[in-house]
PDB file of N, CA and C in Angstrom:
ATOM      1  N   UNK A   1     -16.163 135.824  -2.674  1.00  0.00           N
ATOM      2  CA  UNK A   1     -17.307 135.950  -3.540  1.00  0.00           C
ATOM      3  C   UNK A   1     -18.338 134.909  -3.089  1.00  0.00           C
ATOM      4  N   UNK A   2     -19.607 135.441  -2.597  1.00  0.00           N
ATOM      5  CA  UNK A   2     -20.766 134.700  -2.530  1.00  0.00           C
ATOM      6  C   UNK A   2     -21.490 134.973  -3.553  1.00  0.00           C
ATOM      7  N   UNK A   3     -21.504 133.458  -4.096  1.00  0.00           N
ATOM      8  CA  UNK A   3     -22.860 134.141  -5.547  1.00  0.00           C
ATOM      9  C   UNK A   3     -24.605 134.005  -5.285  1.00  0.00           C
ATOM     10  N   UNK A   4     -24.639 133.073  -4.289  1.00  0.00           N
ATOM     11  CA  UNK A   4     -26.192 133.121  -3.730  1.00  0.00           C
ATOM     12  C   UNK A   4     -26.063 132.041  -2.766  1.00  0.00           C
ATOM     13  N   UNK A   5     -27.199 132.029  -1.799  1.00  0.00           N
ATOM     14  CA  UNK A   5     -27.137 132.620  -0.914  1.00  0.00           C
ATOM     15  C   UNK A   5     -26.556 133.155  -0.113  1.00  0.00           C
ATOM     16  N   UNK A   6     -27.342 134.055   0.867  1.00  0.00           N
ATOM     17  CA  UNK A   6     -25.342 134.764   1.784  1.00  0.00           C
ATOM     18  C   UNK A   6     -27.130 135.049   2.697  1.00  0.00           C
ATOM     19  N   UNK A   7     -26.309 135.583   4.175  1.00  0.00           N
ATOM     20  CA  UNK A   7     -26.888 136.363   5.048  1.00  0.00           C
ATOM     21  C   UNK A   7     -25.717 137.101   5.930  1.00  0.00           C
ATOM     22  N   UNK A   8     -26.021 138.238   6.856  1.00  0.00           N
ATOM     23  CA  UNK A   8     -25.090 139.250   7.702  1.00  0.00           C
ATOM     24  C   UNK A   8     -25.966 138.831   8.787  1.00  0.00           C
ATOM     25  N   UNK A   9     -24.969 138.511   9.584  1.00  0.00           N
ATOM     26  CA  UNK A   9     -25.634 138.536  10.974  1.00  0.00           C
ATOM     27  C   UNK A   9     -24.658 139.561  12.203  1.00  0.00           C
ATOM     28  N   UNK A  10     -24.931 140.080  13.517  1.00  0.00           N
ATOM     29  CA  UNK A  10     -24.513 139.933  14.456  1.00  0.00           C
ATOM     30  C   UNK A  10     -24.612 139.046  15.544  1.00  0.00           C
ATOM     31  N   UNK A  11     -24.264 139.305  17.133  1.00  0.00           N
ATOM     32  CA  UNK A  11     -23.900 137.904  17.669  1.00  0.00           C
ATOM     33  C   UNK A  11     -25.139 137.381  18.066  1.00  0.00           C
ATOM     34  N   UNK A  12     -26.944 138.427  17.475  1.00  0.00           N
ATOM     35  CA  UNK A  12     -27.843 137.749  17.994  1.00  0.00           C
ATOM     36  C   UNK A  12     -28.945 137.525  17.183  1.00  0.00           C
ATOM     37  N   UNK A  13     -28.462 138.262  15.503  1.00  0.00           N
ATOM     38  CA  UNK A  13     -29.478 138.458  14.830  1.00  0.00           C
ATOM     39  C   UNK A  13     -29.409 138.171  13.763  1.00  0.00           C
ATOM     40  N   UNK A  14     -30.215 137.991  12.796  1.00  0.00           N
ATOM     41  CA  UNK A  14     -29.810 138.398  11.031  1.00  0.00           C
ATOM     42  C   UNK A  14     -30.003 139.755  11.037  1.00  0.00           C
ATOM     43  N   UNK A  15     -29.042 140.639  10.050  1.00  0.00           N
ATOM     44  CA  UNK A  15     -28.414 142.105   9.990  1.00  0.00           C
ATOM     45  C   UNK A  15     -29.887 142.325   8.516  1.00  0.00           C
ATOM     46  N   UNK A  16     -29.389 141.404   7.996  1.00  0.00           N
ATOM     47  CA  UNK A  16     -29.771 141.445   5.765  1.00  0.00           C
ATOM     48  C   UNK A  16     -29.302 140.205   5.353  1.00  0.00           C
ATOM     49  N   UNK A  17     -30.326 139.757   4.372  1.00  0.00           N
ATOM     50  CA  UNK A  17     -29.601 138.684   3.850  1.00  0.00           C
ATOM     51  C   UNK A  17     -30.253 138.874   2.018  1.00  0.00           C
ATOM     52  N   UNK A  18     -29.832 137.468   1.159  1.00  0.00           N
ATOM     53  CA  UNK A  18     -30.077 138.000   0.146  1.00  0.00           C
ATOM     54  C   UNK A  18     -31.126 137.984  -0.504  1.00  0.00           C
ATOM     55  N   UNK A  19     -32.250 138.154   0.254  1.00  0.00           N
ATOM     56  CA  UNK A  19     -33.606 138.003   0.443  1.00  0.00           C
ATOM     57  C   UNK A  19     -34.459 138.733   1.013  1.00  0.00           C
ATOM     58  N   UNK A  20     -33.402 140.039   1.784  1.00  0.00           N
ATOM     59  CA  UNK A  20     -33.818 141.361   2.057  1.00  0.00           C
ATOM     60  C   UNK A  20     -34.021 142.484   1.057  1.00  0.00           C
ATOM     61  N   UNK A  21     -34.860 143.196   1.011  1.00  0.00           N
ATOM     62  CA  UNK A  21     -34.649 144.049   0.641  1.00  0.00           C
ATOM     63  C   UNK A  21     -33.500 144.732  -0.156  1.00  0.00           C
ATOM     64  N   UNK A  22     -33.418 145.339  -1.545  1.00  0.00           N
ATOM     65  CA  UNK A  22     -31.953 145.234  -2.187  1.00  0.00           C
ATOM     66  C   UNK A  22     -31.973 147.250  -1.250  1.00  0.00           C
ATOM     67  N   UNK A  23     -32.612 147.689  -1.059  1.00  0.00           N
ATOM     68  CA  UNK A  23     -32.433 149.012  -0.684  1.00  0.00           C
ATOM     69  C   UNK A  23     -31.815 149.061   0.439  1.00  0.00           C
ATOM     70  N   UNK A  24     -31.832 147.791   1.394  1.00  0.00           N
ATOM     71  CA  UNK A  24     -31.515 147.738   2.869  1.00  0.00           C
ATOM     72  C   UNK A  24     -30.269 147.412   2.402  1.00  0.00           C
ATOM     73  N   UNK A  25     -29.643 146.923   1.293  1.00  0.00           N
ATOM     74  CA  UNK A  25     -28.392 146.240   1.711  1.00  0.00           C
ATOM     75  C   UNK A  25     -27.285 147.375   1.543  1.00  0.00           C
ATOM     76  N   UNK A  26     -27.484 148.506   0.813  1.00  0.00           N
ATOM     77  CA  UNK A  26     -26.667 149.210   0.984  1.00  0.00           C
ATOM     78  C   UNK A  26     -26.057 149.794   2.002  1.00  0.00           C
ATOM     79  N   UNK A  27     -26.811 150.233   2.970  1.00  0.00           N
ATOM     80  CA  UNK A  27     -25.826 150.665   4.873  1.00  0.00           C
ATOM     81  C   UNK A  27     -25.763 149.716   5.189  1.00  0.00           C
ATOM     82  N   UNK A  28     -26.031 148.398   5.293  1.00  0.00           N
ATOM     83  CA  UNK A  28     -25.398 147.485   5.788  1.00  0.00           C
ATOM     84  C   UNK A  28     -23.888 147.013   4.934  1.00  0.00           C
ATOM     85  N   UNK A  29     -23.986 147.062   3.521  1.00  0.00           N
ATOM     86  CA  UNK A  29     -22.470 146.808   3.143  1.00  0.00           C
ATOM     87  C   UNK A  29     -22.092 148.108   3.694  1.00  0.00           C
ATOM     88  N   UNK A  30     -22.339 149.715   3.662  1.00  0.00           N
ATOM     89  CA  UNK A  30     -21.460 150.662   3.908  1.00  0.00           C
ATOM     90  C   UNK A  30     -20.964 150.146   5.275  1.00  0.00           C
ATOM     91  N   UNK A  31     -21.348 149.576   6.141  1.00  0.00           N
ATOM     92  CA  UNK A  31     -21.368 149.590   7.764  1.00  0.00           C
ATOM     93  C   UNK A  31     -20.356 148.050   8.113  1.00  0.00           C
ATOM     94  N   UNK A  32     -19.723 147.331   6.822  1.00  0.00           N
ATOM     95  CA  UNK A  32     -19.023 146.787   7.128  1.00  0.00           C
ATOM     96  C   UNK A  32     -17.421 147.015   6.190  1.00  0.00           C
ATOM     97  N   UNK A  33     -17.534 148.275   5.719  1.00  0.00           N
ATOM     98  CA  UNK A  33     -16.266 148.627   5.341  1.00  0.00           C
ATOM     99  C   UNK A  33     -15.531 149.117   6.124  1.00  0.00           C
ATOM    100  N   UNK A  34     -14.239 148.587   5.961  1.00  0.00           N
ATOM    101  CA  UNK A  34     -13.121 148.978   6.810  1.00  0.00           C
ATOM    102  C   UNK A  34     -13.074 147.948   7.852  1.00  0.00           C
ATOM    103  N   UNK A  35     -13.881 146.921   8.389  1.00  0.00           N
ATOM    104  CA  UNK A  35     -14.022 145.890   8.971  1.00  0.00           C
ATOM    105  C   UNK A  35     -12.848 144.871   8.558  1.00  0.00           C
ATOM    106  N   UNK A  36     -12.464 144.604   9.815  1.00  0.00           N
ATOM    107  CA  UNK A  36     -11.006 143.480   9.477  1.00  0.00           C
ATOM    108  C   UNK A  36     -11.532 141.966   9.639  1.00  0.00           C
ATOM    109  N   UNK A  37     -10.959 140.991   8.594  1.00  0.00           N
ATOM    110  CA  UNK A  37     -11.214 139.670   8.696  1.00  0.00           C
ATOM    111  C   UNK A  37     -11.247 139.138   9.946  1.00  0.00           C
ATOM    112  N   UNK A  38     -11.830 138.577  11.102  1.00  0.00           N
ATOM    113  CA  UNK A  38     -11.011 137.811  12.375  1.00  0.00           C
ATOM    114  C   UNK A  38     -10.986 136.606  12.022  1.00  0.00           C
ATOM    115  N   UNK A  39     -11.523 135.681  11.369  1.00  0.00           N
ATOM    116  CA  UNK A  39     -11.749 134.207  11.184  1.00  0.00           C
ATOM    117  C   UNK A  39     -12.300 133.748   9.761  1.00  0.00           C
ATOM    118  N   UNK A  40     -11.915 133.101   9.064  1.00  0.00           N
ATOM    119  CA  UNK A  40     -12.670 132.227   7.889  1.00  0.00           C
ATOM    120  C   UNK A  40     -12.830 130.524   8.377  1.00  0.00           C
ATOM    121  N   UNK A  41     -14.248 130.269   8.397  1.00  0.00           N
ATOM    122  CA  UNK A  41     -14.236 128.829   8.994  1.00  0.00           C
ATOM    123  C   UNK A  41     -14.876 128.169   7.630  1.00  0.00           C
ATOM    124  N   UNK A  42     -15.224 126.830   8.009  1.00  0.00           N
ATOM    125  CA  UNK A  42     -16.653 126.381   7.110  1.00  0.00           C
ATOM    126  C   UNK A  42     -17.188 125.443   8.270  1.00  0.00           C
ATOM    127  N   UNK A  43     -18.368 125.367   7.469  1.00  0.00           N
ATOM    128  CA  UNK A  43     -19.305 124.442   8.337  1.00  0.00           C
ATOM    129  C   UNK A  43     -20.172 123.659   7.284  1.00  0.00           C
ATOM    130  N   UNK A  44     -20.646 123.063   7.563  1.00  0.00           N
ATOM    131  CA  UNK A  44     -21.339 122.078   7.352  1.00  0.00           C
ATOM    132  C   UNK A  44     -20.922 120.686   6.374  1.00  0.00           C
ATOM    133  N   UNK A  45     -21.758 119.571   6.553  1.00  0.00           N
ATOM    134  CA  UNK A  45     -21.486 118.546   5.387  1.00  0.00           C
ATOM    135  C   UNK A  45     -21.085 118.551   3.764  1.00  0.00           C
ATOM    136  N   UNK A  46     -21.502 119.944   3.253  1.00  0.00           N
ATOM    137  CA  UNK A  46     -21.158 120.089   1.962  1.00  0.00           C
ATOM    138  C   UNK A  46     -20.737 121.961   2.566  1.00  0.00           C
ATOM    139  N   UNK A  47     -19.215 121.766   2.435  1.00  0.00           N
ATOM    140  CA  UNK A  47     -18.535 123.388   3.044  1.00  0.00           C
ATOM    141  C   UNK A  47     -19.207 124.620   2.587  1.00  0.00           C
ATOM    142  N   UNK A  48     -19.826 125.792   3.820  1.00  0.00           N
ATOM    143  CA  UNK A  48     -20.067 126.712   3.308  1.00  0.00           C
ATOM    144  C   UNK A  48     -19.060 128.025   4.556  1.00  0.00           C
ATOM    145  N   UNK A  49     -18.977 128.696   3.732  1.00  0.00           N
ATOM    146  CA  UNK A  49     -18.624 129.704   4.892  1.00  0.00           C
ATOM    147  C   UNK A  49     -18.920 130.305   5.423  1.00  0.00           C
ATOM    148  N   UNK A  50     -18.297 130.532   6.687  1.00  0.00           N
ATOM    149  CA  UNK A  50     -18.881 131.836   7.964  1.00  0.00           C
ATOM    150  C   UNK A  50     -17.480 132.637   7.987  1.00  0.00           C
ATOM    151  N   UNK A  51     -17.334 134.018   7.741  1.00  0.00           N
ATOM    152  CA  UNK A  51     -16.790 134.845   8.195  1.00  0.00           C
ATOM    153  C   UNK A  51     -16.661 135.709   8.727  1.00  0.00           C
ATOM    154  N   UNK A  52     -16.145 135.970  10.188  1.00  0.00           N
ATOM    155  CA  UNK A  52     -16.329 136.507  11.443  1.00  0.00           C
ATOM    156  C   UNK A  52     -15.433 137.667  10.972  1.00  0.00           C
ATOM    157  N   UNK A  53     -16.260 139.225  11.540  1.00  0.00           N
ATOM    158  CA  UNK A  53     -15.593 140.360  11.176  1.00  0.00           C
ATOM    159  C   UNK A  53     -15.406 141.108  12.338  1.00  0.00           C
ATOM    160  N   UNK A  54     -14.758 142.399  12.504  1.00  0.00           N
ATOM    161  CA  UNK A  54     -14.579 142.945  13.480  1.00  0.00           C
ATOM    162  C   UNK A  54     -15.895 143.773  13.899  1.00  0.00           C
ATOM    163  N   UNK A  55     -16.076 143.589  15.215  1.00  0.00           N
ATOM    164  CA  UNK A  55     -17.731 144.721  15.399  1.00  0.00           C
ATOM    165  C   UNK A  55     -18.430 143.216  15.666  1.00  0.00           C
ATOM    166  N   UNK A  56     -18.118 142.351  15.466  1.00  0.00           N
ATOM    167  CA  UNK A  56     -19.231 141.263  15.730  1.00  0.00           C
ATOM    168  C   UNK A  56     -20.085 141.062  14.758  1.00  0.00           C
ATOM    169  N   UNK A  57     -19.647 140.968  13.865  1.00  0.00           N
ATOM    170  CA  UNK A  57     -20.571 140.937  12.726  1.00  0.00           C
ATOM    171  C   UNK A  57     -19.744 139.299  11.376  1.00  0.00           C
ATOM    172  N   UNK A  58     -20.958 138.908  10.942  1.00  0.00           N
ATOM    173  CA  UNK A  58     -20.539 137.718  10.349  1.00  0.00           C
ATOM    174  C   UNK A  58     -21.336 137.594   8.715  1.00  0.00           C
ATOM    175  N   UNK A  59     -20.754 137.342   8.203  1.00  0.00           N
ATOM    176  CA  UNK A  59     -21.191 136.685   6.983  1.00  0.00           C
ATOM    177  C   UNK A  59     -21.148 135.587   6.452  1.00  0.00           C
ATOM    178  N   UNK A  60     -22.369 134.692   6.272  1.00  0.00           N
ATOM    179  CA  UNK A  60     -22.693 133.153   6.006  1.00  0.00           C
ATOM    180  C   UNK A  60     -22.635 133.113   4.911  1.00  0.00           C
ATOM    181  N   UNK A  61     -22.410 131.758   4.182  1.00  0.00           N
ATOM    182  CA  UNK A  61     -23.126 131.503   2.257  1.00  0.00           C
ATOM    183  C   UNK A  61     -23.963 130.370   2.852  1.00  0.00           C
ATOM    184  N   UNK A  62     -24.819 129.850   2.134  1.00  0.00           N
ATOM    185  CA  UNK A  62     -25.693 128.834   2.375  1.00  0.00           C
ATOM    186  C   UNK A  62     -26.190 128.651   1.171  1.00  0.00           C
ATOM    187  N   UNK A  63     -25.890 127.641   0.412  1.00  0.00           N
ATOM    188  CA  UNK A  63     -26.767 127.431  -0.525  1.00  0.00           C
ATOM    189  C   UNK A  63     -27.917 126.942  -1.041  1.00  0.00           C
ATOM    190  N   UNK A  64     -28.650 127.326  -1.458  1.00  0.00           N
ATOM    191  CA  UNK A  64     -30.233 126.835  -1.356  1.00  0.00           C
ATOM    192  C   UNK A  64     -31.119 126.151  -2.854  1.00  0.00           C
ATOM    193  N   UNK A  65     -30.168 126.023  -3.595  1.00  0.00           N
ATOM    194  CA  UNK A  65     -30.731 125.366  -4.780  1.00  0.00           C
ATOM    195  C   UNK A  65     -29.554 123.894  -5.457  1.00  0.00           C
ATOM    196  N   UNK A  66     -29.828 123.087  -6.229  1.00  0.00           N
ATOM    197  CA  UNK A  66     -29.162 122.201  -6.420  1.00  0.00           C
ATOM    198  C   UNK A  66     -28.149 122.550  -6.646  1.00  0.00           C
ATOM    199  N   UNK A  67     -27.028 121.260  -6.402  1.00  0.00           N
ATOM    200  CA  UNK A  67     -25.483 122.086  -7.092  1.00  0.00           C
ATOM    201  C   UNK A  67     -24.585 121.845  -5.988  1.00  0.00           C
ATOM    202  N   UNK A  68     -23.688 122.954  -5.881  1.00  0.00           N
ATOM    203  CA  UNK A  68     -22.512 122.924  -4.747  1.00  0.00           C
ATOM    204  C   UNK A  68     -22.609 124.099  -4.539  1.00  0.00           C
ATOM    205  N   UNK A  69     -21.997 124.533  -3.191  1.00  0.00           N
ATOM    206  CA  UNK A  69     -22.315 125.722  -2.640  1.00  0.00           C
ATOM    207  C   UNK A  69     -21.492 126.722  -3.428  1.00  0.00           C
ATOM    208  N   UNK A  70     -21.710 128.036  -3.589  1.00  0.00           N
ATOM    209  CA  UNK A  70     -21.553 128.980  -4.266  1.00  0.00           C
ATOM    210  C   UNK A  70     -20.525 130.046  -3.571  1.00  0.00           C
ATOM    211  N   UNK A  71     -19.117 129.402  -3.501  1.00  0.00           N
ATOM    212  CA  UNK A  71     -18.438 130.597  -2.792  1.00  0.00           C
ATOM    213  C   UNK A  71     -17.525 129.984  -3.645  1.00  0.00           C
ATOM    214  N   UNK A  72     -16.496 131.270  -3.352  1.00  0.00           N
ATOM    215  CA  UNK A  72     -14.879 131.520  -3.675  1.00  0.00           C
ATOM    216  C   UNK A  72     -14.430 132.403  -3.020  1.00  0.00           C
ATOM    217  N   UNK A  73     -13.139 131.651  -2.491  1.00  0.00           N
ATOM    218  CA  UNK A  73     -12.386 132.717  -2.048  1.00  0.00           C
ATOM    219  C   UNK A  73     -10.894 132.897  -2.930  1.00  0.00           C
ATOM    220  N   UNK A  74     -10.620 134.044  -3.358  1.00  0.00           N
ATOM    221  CA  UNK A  74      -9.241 134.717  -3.929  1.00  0.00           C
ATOM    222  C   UNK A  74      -8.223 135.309  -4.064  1.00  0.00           C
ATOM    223  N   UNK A  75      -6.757 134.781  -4.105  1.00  0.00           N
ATOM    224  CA  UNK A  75      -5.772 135.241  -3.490  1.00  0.00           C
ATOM    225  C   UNK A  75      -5.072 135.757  -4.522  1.00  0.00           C
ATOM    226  N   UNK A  76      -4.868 137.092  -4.461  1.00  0.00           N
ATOM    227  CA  UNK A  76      -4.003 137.943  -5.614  1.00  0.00           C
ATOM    228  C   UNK A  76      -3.156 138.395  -5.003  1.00  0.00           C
ATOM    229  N   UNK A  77      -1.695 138.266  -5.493  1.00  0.00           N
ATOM    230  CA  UNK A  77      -0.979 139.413  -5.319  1.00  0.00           C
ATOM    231  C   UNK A  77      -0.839 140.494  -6.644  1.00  0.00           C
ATOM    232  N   UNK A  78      -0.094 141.564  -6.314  1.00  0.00           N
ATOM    233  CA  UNK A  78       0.569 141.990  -7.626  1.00  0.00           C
ATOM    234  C   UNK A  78       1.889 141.346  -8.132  1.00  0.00           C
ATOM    235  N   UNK A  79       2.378 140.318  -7.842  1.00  0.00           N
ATOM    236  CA  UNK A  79       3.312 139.629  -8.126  1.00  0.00           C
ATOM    237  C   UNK A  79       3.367 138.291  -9.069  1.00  0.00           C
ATOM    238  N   UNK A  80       1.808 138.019  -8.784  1.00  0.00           N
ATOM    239  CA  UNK A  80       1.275 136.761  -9.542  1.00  0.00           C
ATOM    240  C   UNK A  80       0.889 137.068 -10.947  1.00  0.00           C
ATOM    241  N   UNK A  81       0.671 135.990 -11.746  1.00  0.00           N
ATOM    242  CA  UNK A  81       0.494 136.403 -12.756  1.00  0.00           C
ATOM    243  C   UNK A  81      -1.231 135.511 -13.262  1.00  0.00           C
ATOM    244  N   UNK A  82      -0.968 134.857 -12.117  1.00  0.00           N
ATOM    245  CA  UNK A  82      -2.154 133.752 -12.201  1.00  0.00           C
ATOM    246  C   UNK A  82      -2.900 134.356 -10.499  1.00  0.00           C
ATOM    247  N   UNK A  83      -4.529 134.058 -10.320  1.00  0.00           N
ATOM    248  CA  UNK A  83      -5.393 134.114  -9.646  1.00  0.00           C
ATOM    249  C   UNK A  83      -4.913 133.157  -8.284  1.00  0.00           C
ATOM    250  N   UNK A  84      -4.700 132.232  -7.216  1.00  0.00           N
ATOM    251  CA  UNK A  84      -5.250 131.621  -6.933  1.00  0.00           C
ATOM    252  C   UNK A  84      -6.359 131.497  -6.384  1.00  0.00           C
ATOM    253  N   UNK A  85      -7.186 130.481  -5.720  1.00  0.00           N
ATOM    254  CA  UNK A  85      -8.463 130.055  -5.434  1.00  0.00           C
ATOM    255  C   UNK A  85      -8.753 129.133  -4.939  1.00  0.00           C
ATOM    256  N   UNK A  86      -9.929 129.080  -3.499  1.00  0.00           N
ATOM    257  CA  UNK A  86     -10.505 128.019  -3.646  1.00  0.00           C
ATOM    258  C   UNK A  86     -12.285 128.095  -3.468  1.00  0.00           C
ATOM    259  N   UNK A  87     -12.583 126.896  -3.830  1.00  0.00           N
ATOM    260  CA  UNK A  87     -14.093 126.939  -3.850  1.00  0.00           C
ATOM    261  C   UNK A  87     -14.676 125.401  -3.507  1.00  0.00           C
ATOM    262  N   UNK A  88     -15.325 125.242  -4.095  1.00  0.00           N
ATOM    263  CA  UNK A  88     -16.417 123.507  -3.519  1.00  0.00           C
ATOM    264  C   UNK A  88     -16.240 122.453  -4.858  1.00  0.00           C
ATOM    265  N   UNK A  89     -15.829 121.804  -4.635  1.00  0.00           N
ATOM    266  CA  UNK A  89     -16.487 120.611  -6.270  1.00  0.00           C
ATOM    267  C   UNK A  89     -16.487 119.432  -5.561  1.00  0.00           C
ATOM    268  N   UNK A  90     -17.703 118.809  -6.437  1.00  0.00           N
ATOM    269  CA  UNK A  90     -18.004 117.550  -5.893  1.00  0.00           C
ATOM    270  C   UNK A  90     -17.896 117.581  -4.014  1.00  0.00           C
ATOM    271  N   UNK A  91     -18.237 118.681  -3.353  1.00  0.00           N
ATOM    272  CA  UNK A  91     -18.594 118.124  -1.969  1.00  0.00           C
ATOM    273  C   UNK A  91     -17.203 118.620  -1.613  1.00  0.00           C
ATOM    274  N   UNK A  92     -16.372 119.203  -1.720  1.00  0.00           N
ATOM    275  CA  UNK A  92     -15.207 118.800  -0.686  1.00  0.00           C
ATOM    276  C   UNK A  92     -14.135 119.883  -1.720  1.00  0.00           C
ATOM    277  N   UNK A  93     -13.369 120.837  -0.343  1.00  0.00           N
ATOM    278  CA  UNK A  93     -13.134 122.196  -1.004  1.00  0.00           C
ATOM    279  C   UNK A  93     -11.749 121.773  -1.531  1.00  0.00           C
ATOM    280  N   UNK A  94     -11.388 122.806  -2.838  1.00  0.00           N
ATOM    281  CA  UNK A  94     -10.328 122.712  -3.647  1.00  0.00           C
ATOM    282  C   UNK A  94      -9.925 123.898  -3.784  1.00  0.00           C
ATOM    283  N   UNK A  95      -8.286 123.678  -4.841  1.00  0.00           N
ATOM    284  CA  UNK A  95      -8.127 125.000  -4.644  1.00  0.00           C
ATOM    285  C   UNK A  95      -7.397 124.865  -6.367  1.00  0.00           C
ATOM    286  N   UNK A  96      -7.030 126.058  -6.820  1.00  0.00           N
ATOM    287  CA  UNK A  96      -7.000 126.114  -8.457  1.00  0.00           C
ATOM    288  C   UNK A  96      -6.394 127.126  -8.446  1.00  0.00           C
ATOM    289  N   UNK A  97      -6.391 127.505 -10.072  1.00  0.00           N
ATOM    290  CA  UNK A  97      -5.372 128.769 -10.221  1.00  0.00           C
ATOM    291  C   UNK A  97      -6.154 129.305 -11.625  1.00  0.00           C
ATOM    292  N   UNK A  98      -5.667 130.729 -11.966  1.00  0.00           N
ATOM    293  CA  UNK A  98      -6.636 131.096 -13.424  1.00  0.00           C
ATOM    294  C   UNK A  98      -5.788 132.005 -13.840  1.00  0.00           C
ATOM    295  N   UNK A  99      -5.603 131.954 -15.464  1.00  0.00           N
ATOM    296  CA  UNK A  99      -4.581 133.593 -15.377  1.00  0.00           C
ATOM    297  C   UNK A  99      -5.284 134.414 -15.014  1.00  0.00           C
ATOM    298  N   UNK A 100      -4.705 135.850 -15.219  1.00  0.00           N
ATOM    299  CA  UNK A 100      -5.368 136.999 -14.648  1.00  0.00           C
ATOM    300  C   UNK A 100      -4.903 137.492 -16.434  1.00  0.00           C
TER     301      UNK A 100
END
């Protein structure tokens, strides 16, 4: 989950970001379904993510207003009974749990 900012890039361009056009973003999400994870990294001084997909295609968060950057990532099984998670606090990534 990116809650703001995000951009799609390939290996030379921006694709859409969340500052495009909301009409454009639809074939671009259709055009990355079925796309397999290859990499989850972070970058920068206060962690944001880049995730590298199959096709060459990537998705950034960047956050652009005060605060901490605006991602989560979430691990469900059907076995759990609780969420896990991690995300940003205070600068430096954590990880948590939530019921479901």
């Amino acid at each position: 989950m990116i809650e703001w900012s995000w951009r799609i890039e390939n290996e030379t361009s921006i694709i859409c970001g969340s500052w495009s056009e909301d009409q454009d973003w639809e074939n671009v999400f259709n055009s990355l379904v079925g796309c397999k994870v290859h990499d989850v990294s972070l970058s920068g001084r206060l962690p944001e993510l880049l995730i590298h997909l199959s096709g060459g295609n990537y998705v950034a968060s960047f956050m652009t207003a005060e605060g901490q950057p605006a991602w989560t990532i979430f691990a469900r099984t059907p076995e759990d009974l609780k969420s896990r998670f991690i995300s940003v606090e205070n600068g430096r990534v954590c990880e948590g749990t939530e019921k479901t």
